[in-house]
C-alpha atoms as a PDB file:
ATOM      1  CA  UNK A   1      51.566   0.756  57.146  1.00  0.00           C
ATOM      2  CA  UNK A   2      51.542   0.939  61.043  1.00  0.00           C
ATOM      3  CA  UNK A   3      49.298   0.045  63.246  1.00  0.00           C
ATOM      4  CA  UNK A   4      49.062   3.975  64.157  1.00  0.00           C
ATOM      5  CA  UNK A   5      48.925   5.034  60.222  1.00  0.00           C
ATOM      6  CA  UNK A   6      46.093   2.939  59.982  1.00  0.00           C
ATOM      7  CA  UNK A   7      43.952   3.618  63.283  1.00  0.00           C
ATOM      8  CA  UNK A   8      45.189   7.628  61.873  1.00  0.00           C
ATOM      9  CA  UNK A   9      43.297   6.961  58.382  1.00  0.00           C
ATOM     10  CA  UNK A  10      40.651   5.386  59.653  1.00  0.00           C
ATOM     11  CA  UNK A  11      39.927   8.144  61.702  1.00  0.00           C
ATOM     12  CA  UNK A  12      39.853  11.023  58.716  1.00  0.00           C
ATOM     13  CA  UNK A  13      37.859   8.735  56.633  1.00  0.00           C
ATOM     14  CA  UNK A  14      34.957   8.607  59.437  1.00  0.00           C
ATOM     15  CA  UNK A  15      35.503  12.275  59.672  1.00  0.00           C
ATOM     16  CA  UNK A  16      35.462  13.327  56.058  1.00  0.00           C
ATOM     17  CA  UNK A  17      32.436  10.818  56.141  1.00  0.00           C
ATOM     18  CA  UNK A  18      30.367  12.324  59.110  1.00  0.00           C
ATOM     19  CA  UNK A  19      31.013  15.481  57.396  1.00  0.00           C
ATOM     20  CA  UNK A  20      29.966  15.132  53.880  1.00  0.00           C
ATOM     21  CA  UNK A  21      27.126  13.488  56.025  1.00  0.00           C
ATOM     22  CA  UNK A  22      26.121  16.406  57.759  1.00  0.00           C
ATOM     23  CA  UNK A  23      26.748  18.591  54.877  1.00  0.00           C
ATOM     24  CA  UNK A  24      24.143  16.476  52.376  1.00  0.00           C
ATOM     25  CA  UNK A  25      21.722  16.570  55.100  1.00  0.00           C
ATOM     26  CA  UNK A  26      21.938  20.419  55.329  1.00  0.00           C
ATOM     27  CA  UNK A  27      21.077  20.284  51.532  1.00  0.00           C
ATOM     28  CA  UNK A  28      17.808  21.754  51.536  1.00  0.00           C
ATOM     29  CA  UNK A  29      15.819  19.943  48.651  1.00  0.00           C
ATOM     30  CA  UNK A  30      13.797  21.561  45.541  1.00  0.00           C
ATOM     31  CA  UNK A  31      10.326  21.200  48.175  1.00  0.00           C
ATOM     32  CA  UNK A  32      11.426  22.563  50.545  1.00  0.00           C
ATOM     33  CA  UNK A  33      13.050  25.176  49.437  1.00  0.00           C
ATOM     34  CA  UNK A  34       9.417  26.929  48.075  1.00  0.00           C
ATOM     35  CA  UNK A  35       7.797  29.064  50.860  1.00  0.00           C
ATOM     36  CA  UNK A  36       4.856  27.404  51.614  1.00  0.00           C
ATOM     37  CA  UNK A  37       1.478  30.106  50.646  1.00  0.00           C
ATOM     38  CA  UNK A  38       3.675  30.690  47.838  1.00  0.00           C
ATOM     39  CA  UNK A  39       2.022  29.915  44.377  1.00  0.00           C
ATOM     40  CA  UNK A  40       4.476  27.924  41.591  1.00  0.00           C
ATOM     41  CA  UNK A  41       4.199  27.365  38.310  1.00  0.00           C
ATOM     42  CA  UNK A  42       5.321  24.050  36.199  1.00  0.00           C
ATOM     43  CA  UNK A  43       4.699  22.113  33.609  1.00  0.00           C
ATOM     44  CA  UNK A  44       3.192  18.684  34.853  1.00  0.00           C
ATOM     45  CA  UNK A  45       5.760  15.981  33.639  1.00  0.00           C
ATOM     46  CA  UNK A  46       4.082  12.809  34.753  1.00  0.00           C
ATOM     47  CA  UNK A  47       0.823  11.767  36.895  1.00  0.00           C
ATOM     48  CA  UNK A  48       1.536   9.150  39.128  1.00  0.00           C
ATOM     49  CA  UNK A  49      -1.530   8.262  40.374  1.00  0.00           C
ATOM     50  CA  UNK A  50      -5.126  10.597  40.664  1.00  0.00           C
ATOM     51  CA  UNK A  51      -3.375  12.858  43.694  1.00  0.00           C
ATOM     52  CA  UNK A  52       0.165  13.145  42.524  1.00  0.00           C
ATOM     53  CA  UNK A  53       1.769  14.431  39.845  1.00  0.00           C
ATOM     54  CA  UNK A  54       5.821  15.830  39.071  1.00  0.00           C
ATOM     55  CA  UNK A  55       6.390  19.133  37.364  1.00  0.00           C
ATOM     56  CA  UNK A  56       9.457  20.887  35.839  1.00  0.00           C
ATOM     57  CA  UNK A  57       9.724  23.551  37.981  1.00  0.00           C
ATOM     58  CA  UNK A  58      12.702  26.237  36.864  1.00  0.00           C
ATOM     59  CA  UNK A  59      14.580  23.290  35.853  1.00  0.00           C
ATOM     60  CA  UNK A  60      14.027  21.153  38.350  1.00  0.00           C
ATOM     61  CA  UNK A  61      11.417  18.405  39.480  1.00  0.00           C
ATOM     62  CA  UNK A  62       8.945  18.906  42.113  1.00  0.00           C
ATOM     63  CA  UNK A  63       6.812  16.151  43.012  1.00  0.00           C
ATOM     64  CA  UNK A  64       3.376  17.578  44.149  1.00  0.00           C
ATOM     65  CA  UNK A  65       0.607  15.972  46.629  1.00  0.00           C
ATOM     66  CA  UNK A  66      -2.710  17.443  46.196  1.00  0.00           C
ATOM     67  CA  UNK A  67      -3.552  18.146  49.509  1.00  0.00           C
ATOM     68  CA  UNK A  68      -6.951  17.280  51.181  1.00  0.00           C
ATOM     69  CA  UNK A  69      -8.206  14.661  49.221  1.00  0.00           C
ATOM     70  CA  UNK A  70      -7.278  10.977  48.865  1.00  0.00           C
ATOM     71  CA  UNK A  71      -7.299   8.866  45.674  1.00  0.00           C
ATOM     72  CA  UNK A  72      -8.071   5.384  45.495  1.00  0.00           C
ATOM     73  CA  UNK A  73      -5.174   3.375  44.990  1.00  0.00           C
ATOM     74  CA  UNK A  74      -4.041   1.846  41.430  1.00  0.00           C
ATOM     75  CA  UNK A  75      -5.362  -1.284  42.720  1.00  0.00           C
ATOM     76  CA  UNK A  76      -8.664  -0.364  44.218  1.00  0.00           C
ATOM     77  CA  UNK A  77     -12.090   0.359  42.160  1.00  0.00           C
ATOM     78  CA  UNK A  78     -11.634   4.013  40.692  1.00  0.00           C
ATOM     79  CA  UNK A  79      -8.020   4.556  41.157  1.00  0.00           C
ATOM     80  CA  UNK A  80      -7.439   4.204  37.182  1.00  0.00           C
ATOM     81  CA  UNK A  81     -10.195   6.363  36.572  1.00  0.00           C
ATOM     82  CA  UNK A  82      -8.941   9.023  38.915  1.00  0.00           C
ATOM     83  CA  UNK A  83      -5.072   8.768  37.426  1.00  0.00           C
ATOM     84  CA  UNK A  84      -6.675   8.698  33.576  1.00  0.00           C
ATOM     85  CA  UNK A  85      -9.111  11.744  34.488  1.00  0.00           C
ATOM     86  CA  UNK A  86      -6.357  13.790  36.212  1.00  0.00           C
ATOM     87  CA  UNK A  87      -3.474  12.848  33.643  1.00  0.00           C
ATOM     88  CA  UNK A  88      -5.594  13.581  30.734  1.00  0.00           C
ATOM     89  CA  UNK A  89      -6.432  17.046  32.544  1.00  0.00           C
ATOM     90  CA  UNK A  90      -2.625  18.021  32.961  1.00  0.00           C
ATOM     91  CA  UNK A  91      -0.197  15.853  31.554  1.00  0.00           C
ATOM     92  CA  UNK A  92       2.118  18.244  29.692  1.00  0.00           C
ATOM     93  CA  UNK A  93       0.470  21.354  30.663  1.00  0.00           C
ATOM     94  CA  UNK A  94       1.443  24.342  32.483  1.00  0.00           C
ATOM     95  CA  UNK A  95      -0.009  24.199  36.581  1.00  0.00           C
ATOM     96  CA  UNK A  96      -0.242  26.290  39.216  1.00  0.00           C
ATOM     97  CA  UNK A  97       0.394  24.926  42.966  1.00  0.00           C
ATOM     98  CA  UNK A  98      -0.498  26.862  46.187  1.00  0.00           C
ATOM     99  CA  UNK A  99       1.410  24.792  48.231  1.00  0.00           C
ATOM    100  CA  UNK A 100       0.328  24.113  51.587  1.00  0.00           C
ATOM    101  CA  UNK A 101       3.333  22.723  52.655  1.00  0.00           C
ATOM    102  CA  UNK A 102       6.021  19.520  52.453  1.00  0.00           C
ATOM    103  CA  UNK A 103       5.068  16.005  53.709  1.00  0.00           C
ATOM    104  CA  UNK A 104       7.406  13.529  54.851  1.00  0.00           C
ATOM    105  CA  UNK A 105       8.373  12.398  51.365  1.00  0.00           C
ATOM    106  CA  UNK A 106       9.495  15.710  49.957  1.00  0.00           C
ATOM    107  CA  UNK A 107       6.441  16.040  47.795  1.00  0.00           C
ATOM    108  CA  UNK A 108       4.915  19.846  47.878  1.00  0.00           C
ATOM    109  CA  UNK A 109       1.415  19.372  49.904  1.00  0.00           C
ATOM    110  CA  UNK A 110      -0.788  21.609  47.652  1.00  0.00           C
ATOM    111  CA  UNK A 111      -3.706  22.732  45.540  1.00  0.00           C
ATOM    112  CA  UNK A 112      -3.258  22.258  41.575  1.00  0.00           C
ATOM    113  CA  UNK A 113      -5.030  24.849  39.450  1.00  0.00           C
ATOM    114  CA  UNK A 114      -5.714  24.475  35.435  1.00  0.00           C
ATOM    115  CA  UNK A 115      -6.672  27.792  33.792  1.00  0.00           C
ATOM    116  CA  UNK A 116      -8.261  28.841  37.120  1.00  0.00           C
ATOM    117  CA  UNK A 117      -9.812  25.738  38.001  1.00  0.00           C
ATOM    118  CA  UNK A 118      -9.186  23.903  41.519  1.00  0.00           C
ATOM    119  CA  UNK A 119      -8.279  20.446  40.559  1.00  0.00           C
ATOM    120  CA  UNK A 120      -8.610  18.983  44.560  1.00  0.00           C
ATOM    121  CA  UNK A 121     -12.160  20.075  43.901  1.00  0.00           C
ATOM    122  CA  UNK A 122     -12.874  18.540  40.627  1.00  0.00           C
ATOM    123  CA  UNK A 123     -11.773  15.367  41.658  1.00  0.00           C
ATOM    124  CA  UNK A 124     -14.222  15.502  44.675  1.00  0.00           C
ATOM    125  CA  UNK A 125     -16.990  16.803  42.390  1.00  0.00           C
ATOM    126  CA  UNK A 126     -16.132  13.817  39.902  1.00  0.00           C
ATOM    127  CA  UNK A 127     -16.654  10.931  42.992  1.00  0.00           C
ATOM    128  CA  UNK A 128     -12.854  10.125  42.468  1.00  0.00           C
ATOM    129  CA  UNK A 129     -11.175  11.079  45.375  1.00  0.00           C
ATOM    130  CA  UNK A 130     -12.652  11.465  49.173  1.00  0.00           C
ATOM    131  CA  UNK A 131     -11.791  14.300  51.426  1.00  0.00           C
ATOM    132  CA  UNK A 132      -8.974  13.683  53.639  1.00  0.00           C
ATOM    133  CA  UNK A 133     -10.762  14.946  56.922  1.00  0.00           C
ATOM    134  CA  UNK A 134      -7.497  13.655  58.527  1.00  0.00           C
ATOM    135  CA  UNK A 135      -5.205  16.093  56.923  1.00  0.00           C
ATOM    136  CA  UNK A 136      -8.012  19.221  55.873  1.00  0.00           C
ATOM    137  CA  UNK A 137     -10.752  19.032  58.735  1.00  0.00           C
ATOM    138  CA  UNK A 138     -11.049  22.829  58.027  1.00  0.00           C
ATOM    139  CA  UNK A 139     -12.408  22.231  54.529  1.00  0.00           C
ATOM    140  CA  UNK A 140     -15.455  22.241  54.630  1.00  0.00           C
ATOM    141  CA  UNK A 141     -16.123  22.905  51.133  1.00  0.00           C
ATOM    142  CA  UNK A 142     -14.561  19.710  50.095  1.00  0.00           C
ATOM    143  CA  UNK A 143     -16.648  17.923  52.396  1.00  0.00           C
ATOM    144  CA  UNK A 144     -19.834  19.832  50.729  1.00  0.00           C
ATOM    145  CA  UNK A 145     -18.552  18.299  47.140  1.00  0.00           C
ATOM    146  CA  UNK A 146     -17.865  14.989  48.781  1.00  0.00           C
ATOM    147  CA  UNK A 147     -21.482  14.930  49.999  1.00  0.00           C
ATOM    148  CA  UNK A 148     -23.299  16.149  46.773  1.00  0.00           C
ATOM    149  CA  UNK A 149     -20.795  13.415  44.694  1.00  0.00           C
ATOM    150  CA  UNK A 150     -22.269  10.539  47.287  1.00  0.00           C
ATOM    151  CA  UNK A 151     -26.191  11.970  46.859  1.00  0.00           C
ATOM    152  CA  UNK A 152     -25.569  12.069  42.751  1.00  0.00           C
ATOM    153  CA  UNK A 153     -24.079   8.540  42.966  1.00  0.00           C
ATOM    154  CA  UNK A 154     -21.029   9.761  40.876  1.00  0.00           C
ATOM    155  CA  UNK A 155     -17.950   7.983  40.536  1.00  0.00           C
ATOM    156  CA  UNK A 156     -16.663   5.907  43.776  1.00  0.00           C
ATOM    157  CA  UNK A 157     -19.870   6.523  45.273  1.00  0.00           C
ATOM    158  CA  UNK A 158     -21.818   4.451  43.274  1.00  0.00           C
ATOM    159  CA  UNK A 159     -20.185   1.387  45.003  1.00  0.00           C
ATOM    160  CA  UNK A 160     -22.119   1.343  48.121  1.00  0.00           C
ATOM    161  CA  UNK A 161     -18.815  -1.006  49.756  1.00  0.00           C
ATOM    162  CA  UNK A 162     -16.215   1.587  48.284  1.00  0.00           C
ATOM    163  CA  UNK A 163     -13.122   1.723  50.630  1.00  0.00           C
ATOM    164  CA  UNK A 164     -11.270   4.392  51.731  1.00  0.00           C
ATOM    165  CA  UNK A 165      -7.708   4.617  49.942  1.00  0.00           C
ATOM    166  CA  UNK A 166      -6.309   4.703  53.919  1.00  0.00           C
ATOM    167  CA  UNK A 167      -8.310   1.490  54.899  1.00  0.00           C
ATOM    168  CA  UNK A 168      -7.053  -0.101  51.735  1.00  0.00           C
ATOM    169  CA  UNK A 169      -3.188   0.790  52.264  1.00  0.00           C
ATOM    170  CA  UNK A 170      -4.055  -0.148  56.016  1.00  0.00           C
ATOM    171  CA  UNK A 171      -5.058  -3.728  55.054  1.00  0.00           C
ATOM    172  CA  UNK A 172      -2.631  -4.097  52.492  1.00  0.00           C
ATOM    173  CA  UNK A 173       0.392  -4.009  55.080  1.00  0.00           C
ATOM    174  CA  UNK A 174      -1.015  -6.545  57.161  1.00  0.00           C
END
């Protein structure tokens, strides 16, 4: 092969690259392709920790974020009891999810419902999750079950040095 042959095939591989680049980038994913206000419905396949969880989803799996509220890590005081509660809650159920919208992991941002019941909010209620006035200053209501969990002493809150799951990831990278 030439010299010019190979600078030639060089040059269309790089192309056909770029452009099966561009073309899987353009590929919206299963997340993002939901509207967000728009309600789905799934079976929940696995619970990864107490705030997310994967569903089947018309075939497909959607990883979902509750949105508002933050778990304690795995590692941290409560986090197992927040996975256990919401797992034995939903594992192989049917769900609903308002979502909110799509964070930067592809995961739908949104609220889980069981039979009716808001599942953001039971976790508050239960002292295993805090709200997440970063990402939901507007809620107000989770803040109200955040405070009454902290004046009952319930879950996380009866550990007067509890940690927020932020803090904790925080110090854990440094």
């Amino acid at each position: 092969m030439t010299r010019t042959q190979r600078n030639t095939t060089l040059t269309l591989l790089l192309l056909t690259a770029a452009i099966v680049g561009a073309l899987v980038e353009r590929t919206p994913s299963p997340s993002s392709q939901i509207p967000t206000d728009q309600a789905l419905s799934g079976t929940v396949l696995t619970v990864a920790d107490g705030d997310t969880m994967t569903l089947r989803v018309d075939g497909q799996k959607v990883k979902v974020r509750l949105q508002g509220i933050d778990c304690p890590e795995r590692q941290q005081a409560y986090g197992q009891e927040a996975g256990d509660f919401i797992r034995d809650q939903v594992q192989g159920k049917q769900v609903e999810v308002r979502k909110l919208g799509v964070d930067q992991y592809d995961r739908v941002l949104g609220e889980v419902f069981l039979n009716g019941e808001n599942l953001n909010k039971e976790l508050l209620r239960e002292g295993l999750a805090w709200w997440y006035e970063k990402h939901a200053r507007d809620r107000t209501d989770y803040r109200d079950l955040q405070d009454e969990a902290k004046r009952e002493g319930r879950g996380l809150w009866s550990d007067p040095d509890a940690i927020p799951p932020w803090e904790f990831r925080w110090r854990e990278r440094e």
